[in-house]
N, C-alpha and C. Protein backbone atom coordinates (compact mmCIF):
# COMPACT_ATOMS: atom_id res chain seq x y z
N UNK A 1 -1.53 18.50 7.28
CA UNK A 1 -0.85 17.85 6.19
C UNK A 1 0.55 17.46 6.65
N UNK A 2 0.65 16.22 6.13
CA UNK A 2 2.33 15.59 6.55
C UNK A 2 3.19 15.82 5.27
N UNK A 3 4.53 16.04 5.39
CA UNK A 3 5.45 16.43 5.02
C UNK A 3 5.18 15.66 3.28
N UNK A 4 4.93 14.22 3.49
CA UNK A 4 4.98 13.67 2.43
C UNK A 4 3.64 13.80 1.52
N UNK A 5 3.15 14.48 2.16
CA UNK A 5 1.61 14.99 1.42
C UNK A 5 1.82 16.39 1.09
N UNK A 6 2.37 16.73 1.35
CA UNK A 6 3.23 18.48 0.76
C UNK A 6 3.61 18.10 -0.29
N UNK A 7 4.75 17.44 -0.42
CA UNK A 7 5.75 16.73 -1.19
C UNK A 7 4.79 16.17 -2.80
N UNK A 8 4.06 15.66 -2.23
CA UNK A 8 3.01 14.97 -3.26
C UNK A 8 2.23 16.16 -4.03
N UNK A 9 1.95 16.85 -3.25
CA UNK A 9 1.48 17.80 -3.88
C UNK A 9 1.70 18.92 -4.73
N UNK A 10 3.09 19.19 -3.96
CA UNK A 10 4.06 20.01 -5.05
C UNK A 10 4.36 19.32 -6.40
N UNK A 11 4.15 17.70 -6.21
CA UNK A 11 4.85 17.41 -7.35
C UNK A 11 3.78 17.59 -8.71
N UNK A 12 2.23 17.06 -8.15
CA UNK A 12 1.06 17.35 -8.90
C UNK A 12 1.05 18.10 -9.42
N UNK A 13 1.34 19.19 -8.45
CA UNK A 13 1.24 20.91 -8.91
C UNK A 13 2.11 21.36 -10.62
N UNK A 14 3.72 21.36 -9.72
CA UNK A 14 4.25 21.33 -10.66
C UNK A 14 5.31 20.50 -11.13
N UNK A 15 5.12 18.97 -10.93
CA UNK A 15 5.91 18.59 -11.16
C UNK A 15 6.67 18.35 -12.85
N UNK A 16 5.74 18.71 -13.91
CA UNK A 16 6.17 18.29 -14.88
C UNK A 16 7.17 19.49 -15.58
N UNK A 17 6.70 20.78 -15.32
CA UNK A 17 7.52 22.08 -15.76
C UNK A 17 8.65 21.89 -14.82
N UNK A 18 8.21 21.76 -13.45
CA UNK A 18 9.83 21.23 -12.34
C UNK A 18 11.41 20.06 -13.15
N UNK A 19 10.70 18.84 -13.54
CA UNK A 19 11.53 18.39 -14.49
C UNK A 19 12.26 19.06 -15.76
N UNK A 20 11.49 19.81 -16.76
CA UNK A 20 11.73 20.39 -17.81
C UNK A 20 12.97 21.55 -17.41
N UNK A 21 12.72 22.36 -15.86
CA UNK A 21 13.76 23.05 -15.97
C UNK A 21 15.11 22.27 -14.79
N UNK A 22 14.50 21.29 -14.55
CA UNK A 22 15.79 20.16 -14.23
C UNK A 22 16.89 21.17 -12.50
N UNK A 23 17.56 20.40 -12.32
CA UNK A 23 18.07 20.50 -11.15
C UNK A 23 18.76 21.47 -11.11
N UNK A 24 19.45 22.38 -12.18
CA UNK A 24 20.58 23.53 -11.75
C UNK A 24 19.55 24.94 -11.72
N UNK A 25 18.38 24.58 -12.83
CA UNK A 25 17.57 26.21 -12.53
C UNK A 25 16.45 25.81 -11.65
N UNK A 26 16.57 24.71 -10.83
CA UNK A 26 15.68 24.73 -9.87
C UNK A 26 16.12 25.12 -9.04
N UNK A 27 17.69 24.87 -8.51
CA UNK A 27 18.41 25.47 -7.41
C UNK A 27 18.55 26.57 -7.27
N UNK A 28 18.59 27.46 -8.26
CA UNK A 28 18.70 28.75 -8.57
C UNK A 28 17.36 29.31 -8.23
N UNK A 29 16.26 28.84 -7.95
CA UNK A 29 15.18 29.52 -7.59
C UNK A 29 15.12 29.32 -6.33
N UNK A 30 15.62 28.15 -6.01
CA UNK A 30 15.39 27.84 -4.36
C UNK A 30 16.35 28.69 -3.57
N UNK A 31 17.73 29.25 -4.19
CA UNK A 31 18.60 30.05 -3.70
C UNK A 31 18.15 31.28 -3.29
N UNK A 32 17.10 31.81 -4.22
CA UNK A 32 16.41 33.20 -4.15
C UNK A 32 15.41 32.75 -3.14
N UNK A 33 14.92 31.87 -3.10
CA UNK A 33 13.64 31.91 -2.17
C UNK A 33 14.61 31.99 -0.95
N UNK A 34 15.77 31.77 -0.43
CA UNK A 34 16.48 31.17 0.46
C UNK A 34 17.24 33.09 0.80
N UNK A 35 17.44 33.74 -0.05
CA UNK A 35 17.67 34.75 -0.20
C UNK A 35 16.42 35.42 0.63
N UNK A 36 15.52 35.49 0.37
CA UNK A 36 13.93 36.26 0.38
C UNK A 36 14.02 35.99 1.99
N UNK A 37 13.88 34.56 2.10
CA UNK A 37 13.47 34.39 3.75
C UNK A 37 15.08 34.95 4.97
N UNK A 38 16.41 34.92 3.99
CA UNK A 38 17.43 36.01 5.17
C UNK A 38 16.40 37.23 5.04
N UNK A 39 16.40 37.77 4.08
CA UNK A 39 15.87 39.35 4.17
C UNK A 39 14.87 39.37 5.38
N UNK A 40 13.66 38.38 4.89
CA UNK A 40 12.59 38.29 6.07
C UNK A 40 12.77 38.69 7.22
N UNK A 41 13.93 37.32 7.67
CA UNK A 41 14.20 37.27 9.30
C UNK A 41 14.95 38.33 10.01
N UNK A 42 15.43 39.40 8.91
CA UNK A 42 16.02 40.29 9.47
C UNK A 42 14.89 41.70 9.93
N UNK A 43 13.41 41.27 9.53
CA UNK A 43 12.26 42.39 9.39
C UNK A 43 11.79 41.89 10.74
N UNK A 44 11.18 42.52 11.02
CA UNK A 44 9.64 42.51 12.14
C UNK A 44 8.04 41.59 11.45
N UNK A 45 7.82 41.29 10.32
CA UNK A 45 7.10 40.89 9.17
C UNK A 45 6.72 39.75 9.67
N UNK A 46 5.63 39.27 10.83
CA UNK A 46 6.17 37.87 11.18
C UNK A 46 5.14 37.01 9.55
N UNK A 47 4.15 37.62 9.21
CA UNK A 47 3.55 37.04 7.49
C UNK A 47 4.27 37.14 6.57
N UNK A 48 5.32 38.00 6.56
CA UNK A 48 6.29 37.61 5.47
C UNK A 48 7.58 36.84 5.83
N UNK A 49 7.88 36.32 6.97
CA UNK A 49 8.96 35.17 7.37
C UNK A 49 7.92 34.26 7.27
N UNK A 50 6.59 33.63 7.55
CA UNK A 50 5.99 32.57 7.28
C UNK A 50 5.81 32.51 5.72
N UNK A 51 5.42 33.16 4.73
CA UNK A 51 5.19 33.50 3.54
C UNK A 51 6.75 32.19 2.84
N UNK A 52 8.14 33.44 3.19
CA UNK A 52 8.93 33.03 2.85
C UNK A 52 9.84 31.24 3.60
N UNK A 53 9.38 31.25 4.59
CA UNK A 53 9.84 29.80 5.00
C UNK A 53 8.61 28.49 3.83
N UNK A 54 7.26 29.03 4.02
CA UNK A 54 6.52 28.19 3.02
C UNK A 54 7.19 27.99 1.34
N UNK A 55 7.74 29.25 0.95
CA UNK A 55 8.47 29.37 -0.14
C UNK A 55 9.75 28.55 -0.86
N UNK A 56 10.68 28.59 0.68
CA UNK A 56 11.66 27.55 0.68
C UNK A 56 11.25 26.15 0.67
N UNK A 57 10.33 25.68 1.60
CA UNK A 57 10.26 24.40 2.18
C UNK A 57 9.45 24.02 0.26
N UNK A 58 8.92 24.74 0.01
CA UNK A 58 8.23 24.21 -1.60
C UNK A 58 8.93 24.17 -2.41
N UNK A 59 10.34 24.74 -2.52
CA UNK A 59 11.21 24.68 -3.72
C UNK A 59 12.28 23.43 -3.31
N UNK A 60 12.57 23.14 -1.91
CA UNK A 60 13.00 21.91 -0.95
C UNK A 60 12.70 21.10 -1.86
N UNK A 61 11.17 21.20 -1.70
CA UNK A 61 10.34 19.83 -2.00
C UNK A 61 10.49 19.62 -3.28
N UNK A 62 10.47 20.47 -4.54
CA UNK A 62 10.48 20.47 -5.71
C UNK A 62 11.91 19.88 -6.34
N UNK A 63 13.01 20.43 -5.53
CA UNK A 63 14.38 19.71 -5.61
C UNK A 63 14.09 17.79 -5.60
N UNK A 64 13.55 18.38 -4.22
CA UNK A 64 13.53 16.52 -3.68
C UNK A 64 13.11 15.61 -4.88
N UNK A 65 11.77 16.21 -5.16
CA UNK A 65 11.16 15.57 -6.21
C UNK A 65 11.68 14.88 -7.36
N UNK A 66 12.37 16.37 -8.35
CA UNK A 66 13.17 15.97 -9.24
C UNK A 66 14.36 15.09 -9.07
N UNK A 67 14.64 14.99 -8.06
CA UNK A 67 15.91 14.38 -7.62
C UNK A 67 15.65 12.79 -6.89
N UNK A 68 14.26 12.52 -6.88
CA UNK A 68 13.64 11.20 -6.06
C UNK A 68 14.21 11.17 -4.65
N UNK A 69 13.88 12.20 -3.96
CA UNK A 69 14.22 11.91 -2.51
C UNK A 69 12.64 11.99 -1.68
N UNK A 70 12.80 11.37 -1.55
CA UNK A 70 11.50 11.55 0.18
C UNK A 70 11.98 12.04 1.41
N UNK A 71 11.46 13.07 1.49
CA UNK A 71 12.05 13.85 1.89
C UNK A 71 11.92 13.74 3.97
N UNK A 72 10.53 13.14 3.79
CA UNK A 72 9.87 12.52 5.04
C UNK A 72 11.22 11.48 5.64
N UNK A 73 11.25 10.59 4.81
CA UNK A 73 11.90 9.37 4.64
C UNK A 73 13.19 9.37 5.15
N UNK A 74 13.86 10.46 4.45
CA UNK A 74 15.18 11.41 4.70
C UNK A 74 15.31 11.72 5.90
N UNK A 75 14.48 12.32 6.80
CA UNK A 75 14.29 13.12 7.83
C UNK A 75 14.10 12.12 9.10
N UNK A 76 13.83 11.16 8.60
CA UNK A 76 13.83 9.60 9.57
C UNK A 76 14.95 10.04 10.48
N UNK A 77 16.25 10.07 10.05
CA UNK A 77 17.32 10.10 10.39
C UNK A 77 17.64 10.78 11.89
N UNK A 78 16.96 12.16 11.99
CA UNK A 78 16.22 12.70 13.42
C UNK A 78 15.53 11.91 14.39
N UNK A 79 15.01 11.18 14.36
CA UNK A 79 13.88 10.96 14.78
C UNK A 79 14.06 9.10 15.44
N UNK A 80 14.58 8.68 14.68
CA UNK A 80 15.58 7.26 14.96
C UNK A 80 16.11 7.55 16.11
N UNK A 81 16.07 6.43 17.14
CA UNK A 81 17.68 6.10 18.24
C UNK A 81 18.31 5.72 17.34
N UNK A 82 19.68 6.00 17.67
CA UNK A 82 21.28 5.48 17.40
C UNK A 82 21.54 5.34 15.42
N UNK A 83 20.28 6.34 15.00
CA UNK A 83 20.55 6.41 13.34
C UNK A 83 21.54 7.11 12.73
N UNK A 84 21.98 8.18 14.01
CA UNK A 84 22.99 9.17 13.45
C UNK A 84 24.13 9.65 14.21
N UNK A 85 25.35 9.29 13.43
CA UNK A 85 26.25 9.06 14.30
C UNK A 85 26.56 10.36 14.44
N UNK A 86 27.26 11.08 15.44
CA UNK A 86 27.48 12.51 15.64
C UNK A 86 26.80 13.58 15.70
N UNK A 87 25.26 13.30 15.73
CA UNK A 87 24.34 13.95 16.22
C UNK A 87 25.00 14.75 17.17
N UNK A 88 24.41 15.67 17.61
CA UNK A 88 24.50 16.34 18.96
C UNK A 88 23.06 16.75 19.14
């Protein structure tokens, strides 16, 4: 699955309760998921650092969503010659 087929899917999933609680208590969940995966990486757990990176990258996506970003699209920016100035 490609990034923008994640993306799509999260939104299916949940995209309509995702809107209803709108961009500040979505961040607030993505903060905790973001929380969950430090704890992770500080364990030996390598199924619960994958668990929790899947966790983030879905609440990412759920931001993106509500917010109309493509997130694929976004990420162009890597992946381009000469798209980004100050890359390193």
């Amino acid at each position: 699955m490609d990034i923008r087929a994640f993306q799509q899917l999260i939104e299916q999933r949940y995209g309509a309760r995702d809107r209803d609680r709108g961009t500040p208590g979505t961040f607030m969940w993505f903060i905790e998921e973001v929380g969950e995966l430090a704890t992770a990486l500080h364990g030996d757990d390598q199924a619960n650092k994958e668990e929790e990176f899947a966790d983030v990258f879905a609440w990412m996506c759920t931001l993106a969503n509500i917010n109309g970003v493509d997130i694929e699209k976004a990420c162009e920016k890597y992946v381009e010659e000469g798209r980004v100035e100050g890359f390193k």
